[in-house]
C-alpha atoms as a PDB file:
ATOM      1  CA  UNK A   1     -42.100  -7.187 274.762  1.00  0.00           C
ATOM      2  CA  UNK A   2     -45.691  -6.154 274.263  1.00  0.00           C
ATOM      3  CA  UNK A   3     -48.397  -7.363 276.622  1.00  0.00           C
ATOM      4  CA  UNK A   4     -52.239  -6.545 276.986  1.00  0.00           C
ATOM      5  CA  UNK A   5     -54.997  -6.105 279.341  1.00  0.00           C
ATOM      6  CA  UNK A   6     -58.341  -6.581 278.052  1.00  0.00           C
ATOM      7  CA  UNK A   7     -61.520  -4.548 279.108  1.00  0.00           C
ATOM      8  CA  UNK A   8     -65.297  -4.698 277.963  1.00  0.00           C
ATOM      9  CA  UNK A   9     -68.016  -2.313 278.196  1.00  0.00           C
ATOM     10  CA  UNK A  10     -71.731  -1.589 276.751  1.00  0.00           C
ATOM     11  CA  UNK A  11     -72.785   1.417 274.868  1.00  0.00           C
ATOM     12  CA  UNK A  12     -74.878   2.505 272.228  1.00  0.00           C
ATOM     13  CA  UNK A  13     -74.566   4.615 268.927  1.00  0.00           C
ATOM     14  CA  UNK A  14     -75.331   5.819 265.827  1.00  0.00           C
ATOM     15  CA  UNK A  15     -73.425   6.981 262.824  1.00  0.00           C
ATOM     16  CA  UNK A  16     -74.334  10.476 261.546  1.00  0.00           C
ATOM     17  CA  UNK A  17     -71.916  10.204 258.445  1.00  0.00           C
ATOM     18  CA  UNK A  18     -73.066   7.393 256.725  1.00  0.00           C
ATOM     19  CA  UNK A  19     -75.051   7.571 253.506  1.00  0.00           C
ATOM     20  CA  UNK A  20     -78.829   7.307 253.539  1.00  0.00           C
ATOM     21  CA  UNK A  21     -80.921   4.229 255.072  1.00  0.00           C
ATOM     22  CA  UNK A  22     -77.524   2.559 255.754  1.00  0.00           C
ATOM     23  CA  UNK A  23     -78.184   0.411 259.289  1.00  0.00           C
ATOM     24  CA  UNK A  24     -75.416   1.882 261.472  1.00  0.00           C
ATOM     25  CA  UNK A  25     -77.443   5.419 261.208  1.00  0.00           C
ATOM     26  CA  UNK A  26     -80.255   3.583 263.617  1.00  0.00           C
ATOM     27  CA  UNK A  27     -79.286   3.868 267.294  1.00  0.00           C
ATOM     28  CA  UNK A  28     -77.775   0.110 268.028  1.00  0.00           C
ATOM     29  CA  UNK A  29     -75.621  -1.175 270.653  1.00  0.00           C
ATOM     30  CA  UNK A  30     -72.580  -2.934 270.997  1.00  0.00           C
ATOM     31  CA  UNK A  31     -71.005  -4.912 273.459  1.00  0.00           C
ATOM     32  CA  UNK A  32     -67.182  -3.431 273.166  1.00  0.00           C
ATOM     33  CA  UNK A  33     -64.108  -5.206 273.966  1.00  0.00           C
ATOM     34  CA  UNK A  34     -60.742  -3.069 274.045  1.00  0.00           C
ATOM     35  CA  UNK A  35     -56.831  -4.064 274.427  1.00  0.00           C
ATOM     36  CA  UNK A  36     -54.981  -1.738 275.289  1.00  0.00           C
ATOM     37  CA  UNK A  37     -51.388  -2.958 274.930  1.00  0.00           C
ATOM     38  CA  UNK A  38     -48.178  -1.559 276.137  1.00  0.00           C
ATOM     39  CA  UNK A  39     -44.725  -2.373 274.966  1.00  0.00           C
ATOM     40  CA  UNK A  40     -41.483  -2.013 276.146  1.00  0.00           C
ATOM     41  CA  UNK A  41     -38.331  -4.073 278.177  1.00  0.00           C
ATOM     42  CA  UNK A  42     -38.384  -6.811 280.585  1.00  0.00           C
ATOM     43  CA  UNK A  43     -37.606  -5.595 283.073  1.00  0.00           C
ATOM     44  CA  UNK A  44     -35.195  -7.714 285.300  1.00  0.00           C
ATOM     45  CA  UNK A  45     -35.612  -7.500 289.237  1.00  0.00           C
ATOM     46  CA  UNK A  46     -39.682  -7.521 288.349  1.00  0.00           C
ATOM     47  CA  UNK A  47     -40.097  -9.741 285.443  1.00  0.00           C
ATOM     48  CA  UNK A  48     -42.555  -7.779 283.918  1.00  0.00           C
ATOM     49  CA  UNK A  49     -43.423  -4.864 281.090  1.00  0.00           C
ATOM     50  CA  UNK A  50     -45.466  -3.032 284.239  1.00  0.00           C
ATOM     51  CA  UNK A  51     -48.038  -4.252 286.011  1.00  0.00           C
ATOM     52  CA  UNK A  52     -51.524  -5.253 284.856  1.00  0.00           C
ATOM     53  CA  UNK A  53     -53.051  -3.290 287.589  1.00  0.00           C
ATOM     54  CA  UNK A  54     -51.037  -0.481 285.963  1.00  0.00           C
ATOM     55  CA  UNK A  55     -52.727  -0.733 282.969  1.00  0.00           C
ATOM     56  CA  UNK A  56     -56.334  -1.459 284.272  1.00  0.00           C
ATOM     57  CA  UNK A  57     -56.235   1.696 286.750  1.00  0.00           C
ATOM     58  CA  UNK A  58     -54.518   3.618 283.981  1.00  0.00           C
ATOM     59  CA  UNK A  59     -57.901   2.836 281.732  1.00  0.00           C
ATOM     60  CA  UNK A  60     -60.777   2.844 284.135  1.00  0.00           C
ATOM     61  CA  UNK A  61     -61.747   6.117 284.338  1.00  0.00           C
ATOM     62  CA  UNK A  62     -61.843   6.229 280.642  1.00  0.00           C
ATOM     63  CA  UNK A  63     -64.026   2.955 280.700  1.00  0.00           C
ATOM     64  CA  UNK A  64     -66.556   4.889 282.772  1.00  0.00           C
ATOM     65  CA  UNK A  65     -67.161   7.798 280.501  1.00  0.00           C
ATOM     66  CA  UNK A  66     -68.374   4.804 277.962  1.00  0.00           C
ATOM     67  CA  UNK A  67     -70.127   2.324 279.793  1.00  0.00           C
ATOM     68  CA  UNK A  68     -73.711   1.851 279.011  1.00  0.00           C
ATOM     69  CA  UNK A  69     -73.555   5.642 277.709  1.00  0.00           C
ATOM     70  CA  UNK A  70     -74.730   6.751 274.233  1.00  0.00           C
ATOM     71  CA  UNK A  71     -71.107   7.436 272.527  1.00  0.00           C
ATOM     72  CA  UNK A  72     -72.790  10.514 270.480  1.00  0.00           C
ATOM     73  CA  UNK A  73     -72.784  12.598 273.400  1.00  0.00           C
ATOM     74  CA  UNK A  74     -69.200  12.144 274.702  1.00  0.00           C
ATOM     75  CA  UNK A  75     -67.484  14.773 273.832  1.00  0.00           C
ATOM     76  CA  UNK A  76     -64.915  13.692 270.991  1.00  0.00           C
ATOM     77  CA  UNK A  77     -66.999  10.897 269.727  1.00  0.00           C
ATOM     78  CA  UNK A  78     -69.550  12.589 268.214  1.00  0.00           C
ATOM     79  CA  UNK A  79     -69.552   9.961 265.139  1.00  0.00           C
ATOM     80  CA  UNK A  80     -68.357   7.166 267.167  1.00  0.00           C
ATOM     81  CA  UNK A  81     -66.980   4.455 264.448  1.00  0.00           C
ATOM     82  CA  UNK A  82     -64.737   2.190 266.094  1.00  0.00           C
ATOM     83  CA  UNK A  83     -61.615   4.408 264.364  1.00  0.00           C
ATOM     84  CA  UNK A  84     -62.482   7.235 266.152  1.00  0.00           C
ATOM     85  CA  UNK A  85     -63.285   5.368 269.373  1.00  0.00           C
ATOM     86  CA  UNK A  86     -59.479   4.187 269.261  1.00  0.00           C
ATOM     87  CA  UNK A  87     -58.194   7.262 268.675  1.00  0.00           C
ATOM     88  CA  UNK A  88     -60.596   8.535 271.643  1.00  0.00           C
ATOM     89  CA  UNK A  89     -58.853   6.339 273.880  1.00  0.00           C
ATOM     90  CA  UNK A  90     -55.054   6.410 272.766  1.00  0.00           C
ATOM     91  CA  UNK A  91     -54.712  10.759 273.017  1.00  0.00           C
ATOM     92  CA  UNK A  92     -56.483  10.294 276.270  1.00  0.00           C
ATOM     93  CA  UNK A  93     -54.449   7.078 277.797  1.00  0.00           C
ATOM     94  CA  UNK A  94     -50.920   8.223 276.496  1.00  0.00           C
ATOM     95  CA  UNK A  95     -50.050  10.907 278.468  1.00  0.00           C
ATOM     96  CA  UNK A  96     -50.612   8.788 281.596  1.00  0.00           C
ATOM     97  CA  UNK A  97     -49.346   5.361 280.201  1.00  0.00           C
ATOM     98  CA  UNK A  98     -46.144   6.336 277.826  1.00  0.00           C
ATOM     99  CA  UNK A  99     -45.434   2.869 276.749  1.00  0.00           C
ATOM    100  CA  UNK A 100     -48.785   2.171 274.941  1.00  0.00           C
ATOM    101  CA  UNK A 101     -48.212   0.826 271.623  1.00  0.00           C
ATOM    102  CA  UNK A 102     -51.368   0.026 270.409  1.00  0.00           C
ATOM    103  CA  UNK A 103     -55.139   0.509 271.251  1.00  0.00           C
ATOM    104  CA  UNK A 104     -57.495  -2.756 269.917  1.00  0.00           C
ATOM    105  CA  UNK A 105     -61.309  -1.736 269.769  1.00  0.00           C
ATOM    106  CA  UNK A 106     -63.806  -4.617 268.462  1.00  0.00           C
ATOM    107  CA  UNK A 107     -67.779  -3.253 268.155  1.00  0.00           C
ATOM    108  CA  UNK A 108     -68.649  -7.218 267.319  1.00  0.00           C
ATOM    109  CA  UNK A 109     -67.160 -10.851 267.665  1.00  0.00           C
ATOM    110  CA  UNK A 110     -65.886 -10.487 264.160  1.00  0.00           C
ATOM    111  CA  UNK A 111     -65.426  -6.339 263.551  1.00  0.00           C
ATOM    112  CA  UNK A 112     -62.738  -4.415 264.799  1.00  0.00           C
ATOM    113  CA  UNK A 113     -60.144  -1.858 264.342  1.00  0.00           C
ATOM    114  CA  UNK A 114     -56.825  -1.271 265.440  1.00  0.00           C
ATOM    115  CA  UNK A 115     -54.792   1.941 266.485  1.00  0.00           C
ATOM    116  CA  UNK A 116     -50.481   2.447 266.927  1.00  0.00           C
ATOM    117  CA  UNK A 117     -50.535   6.097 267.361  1.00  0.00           C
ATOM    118  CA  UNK A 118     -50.310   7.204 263.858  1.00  0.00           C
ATOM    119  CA  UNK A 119     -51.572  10.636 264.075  1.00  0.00           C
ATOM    120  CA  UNK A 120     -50.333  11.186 267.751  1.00  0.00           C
END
């Protein structure tokens, strides 16, 4: 079973890596949404994968090195593209949430990216 808790946050950025006069090399913003979903059995006194508040305390203090920060300067994110972000999050989150299967990171309404683990 895989389930999700969903978080939002504001920051802004820049990308240092992209060719000349491109738009994303302006400092923008973006209002971020992330799942972070775990994955694993049922299990069958609680009902449940774990508990949302689990997941949500397991993520916060993560959420609070980003919000309404300038990615840039966190360390690790130096060119903060929404691959990297997820990446960010999953080495940090996995030691302290071993059942996370996937890390969702969307920059807009309709751009996104999605992370299993594949390097880890």
């Amino acid at each position: 079973m895989d389930i999700f808790k969903e978080f939002t946050f504001e920051a802004a950025h820049r990308l240092p890596n992209v060719p000349p006069g491109h738009k994303c090399s302006r400092l923008h913003g973006h209002s971020y949404r992330v799942e972070i979903h775990v994955r694993g059995p049922v299990g069958s006194q609680s009902g449940w994968v774990m508990d949302f508040s689990d997941i949500k305390e397991a993520f916060e203090p993560l959420r609070l090195k980003l919000d309404h920060y300038y990615l840039n300067e966190v360390e690790g994110l130096e060119n903060p593209t929404s691959e990297n972000l997820s990446r960010w999050i999953w080495k940090r989150l996995r030691p302290g949430l071993p059942l996370l299967s996937r890390v969702v990171v969307r920059e807009t309404c309709t751009s996104g990216c999605i992370y299993q683990g594949e390097d880890d």
